[in-house]
C-alpha atoms as a PDB file:
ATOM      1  CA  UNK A   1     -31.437 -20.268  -7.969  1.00  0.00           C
ATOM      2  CA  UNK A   2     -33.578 -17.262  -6.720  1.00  0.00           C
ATOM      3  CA  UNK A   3     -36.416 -15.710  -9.486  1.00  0.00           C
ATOM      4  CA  UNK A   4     -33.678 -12.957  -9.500  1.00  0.00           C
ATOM      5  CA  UNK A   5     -30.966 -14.285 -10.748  1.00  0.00           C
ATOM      6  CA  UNK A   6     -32.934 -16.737 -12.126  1.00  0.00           C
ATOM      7  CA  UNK A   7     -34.411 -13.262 -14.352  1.00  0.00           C
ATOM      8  CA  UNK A   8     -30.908 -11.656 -14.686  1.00  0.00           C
ATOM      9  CA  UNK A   9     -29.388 -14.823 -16.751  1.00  0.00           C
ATOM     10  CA  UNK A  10     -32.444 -14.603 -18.939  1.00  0.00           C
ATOM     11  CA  UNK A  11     -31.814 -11.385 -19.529  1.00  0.00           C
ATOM     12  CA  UNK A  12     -28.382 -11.597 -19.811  1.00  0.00           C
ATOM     13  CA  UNK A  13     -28.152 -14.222 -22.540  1.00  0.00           C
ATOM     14  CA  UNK A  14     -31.497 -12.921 -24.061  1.00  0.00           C
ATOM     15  CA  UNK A  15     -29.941  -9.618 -25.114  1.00  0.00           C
ATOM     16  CA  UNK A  16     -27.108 -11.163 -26.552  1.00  0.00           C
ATOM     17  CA  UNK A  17     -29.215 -13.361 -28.426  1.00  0.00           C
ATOM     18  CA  UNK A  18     -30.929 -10.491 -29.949  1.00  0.00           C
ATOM     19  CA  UNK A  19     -27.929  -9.363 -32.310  1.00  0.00           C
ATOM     20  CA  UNK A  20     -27.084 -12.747 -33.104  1.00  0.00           C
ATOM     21  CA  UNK A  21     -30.885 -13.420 -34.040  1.00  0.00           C
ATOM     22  CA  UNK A  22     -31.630 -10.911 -36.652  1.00  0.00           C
ATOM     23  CA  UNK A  23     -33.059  -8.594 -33.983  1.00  0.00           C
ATOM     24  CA  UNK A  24     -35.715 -10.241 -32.990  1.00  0.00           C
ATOM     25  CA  UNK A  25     -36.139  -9.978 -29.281  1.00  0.00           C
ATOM     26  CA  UNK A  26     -39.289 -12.069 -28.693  1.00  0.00           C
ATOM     27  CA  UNK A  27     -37.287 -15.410 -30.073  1.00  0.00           C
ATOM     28  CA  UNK A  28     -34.465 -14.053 -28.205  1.00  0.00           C
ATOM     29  CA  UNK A  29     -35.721 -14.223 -25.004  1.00  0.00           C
ATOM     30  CA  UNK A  30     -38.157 -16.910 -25.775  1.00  0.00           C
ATOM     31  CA  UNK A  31     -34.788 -19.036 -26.097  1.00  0.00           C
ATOM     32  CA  UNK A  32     -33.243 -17.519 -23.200  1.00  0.00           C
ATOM     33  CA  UNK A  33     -35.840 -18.405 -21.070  1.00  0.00           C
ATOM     34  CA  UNK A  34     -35.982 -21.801 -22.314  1.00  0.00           C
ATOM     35  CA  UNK A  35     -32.362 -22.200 -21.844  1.00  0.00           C
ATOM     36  CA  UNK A  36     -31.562 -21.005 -18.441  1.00  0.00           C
ATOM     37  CA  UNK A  37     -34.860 -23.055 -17.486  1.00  0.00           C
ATOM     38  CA  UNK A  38     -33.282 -26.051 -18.422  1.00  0.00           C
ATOM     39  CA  UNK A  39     -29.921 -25.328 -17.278  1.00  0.00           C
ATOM     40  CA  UNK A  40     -28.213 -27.002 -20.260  1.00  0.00           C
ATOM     41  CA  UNK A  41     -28.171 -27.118 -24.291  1.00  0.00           C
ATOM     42  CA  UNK A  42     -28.383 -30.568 -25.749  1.00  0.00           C
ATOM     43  CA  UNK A  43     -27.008 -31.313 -29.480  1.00  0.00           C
ATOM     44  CA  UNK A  44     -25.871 -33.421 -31.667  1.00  0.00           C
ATOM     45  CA  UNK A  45     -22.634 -32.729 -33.636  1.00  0.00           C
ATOM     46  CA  UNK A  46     -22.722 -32.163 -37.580  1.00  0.00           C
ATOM     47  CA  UNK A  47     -20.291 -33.473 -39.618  1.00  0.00           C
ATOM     48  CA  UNK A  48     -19.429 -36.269 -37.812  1.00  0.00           C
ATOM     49  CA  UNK A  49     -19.432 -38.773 -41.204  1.00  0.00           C
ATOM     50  CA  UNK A  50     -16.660 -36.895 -42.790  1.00  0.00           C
ATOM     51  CA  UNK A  51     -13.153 -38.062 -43.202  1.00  0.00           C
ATOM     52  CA  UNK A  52     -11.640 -39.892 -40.363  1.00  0.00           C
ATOM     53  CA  UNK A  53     -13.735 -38.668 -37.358  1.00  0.00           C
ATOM     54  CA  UNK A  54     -15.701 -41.989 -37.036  1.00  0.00           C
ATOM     55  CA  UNK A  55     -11.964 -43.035 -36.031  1.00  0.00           C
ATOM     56  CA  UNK A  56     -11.991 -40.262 -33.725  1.00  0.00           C
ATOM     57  CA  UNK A  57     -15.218 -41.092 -32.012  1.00  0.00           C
ATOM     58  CA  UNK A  58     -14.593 -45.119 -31.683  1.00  0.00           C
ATOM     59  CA  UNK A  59     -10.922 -43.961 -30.397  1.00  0.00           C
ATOM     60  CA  UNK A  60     -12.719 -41.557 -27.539  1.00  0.00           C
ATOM     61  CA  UNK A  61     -15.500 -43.735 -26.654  1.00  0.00           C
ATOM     62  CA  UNK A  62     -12.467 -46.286 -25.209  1.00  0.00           C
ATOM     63  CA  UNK A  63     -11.713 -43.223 -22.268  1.00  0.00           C
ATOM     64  CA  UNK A  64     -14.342 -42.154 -19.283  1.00  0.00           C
ATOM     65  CA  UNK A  65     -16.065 -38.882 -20.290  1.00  0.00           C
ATOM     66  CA  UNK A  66     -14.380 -37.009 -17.282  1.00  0.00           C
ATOM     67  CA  UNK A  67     -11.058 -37.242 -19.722  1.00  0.00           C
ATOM     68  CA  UNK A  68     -12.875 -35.976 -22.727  1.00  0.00           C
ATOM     69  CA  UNK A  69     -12.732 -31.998 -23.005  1.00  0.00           C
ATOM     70  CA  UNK A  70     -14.561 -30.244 -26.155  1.00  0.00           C
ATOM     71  CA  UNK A  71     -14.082 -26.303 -27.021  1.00  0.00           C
ATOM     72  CA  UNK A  72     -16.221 -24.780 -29.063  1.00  0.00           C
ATOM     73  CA  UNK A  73     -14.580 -22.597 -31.680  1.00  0.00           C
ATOM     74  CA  UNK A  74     -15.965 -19.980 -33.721  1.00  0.00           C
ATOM     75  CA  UNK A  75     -15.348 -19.861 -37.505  1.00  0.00           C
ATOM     76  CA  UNK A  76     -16.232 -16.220 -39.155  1.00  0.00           C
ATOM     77  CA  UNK A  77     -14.177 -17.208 -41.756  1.00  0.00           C
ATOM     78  CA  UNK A  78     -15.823 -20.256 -42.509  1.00  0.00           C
ATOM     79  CA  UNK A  79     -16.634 -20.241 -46.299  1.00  0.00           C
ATOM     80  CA  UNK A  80     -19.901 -22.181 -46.277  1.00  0.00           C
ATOM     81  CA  UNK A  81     -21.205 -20.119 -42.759  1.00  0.00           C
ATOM     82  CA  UNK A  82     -19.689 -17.268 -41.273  1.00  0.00           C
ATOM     83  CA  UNK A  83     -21.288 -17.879 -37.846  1.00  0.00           C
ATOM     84  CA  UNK A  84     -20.385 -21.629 -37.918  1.00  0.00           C
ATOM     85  CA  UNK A  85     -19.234 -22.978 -34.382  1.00  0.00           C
ATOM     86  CA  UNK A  86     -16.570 -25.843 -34.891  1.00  0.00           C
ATOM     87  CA  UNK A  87     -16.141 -28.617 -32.012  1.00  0.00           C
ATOM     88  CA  UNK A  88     -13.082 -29.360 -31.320  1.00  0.00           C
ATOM     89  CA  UNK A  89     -12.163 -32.181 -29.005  1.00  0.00           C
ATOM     90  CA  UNK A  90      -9.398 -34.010 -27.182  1.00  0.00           C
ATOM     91  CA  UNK A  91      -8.251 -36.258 -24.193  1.00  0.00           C
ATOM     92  CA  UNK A  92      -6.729 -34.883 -20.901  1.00  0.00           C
ATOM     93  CA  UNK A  93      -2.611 -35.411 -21.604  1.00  0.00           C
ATOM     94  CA  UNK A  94      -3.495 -35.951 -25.399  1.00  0.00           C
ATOM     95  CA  UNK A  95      -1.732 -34.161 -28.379  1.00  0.00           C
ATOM     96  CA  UNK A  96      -3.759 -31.654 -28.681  1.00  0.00           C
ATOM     97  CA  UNK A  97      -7.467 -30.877 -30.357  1.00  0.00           C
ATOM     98  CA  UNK A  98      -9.063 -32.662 -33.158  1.00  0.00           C
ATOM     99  CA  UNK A  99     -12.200 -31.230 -35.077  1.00  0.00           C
ATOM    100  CA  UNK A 100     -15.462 -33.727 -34.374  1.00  0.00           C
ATOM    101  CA  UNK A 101     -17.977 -31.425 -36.555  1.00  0.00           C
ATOM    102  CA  UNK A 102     -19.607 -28.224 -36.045  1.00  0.00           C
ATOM    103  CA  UNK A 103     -22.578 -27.220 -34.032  1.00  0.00           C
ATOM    104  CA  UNK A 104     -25.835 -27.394 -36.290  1.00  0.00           C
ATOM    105  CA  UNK A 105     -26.121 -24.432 -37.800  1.00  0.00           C
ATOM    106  CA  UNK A 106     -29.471 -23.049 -36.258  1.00  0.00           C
ATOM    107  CA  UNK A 107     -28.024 -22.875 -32.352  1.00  0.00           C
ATOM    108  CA  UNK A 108     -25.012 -21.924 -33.727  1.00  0.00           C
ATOM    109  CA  UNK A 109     -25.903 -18.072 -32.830  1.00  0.00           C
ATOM    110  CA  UNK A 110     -27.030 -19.411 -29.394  1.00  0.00           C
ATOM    111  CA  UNK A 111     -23.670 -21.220 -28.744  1.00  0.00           C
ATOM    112  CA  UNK A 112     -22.105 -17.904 -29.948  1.00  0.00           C
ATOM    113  CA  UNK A 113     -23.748 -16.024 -27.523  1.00  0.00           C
ATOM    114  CA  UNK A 114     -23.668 -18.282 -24.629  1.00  0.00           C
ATOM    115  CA  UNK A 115     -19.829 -18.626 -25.618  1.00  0.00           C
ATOM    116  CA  UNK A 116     -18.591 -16.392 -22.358  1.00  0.00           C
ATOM    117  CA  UNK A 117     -20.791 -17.237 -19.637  1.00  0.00           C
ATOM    118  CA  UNK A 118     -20.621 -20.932 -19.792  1.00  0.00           C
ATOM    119  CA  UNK A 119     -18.837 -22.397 -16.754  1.00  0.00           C
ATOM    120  CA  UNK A 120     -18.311 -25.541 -18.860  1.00  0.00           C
ATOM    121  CA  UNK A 121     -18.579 -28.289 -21.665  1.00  0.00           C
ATOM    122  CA  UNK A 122     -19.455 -31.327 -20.832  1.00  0.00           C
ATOM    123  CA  UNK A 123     -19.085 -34.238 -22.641  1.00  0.00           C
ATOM    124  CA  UNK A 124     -22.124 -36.418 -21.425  1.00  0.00           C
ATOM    125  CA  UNK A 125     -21.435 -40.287 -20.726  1.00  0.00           C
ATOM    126  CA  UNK A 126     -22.208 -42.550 -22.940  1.00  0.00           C
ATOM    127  CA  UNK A 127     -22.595 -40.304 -25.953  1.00  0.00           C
ATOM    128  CA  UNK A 128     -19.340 -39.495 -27.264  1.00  0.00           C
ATOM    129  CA  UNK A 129     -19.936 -42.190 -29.884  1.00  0.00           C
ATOM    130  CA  UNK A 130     -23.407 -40.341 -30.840  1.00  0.00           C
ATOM    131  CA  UNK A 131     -21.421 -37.156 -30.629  1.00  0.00           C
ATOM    132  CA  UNK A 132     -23.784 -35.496 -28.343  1.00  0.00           C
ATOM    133  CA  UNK A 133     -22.902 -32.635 -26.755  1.00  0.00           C
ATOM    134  CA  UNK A 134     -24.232 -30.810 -23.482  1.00  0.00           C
ATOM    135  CA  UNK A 135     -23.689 -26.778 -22.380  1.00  0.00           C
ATOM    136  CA  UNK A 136     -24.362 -26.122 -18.981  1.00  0.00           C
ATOM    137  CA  UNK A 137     -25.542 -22.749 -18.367  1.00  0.00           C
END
């Protein structure tokens, strides 16, 4: 990647971190930069100990990662957080998407904002059981 466009993702993603972070553009583009630097976002899931999605996690770790797809969903009418980001996952010729948890609340607005330029979700090998997600950027 060129410093160019290298600079244009940065500034990209850093402006629309800035409404989703209270204004404030110097952790906005702190992140940004620290972001499209990396190339990805690493997290854990939350939620992941409540009702049957233990179940769910044993049940996916049995297929190859490639078969696993996760969309990210946001919830603005989410009760306990308005900006809450739920995971939702499933198998390739599954029945559909089951909720796995939410994304922890504090890169929820950097999820949010990275939402429409993401090329992907990838579900990283290996932890599907540790419900560890990965955006590429």
């Amino acid at each position: 990647m060129t410093n160019r466009e290298l600079k244009s993702k940065v500034m990209a993603l850093g402006n629309r971190l800035v409404s989703r972070m209270d204004g404030d553009r110097t952790v906005a583009f702190i992140q940004a930069w620290v972001i499209v630097r990396s190339g990805a976002v690493s997290f854990p899931v939350r939620g992941v100990m409540v009702g049957n999605r233990q179940e769910a996690l044993r049940r996916l770790n049995g297929y190859n990662p490639a078969q696993v797809r996760a969309v990210l969903v946001p919830e603005p009418s989410n009760p306990a957080d308005p900006a809450a980001v739920a995971v939702m996952v499933g198998v390739q010729g599954g029945r559909g998407l089951f909720r796995l948890g939410y994304v922890p609340r504090n890169l929820a607005p950097v999820v949010s904002a990275m939402r429409g330029q993401l090329p992907a979700v990838r579900v990283l090998a290996g932890d599907i059981c540790g419900a560890r997600l990965t955006l590429a950027v």
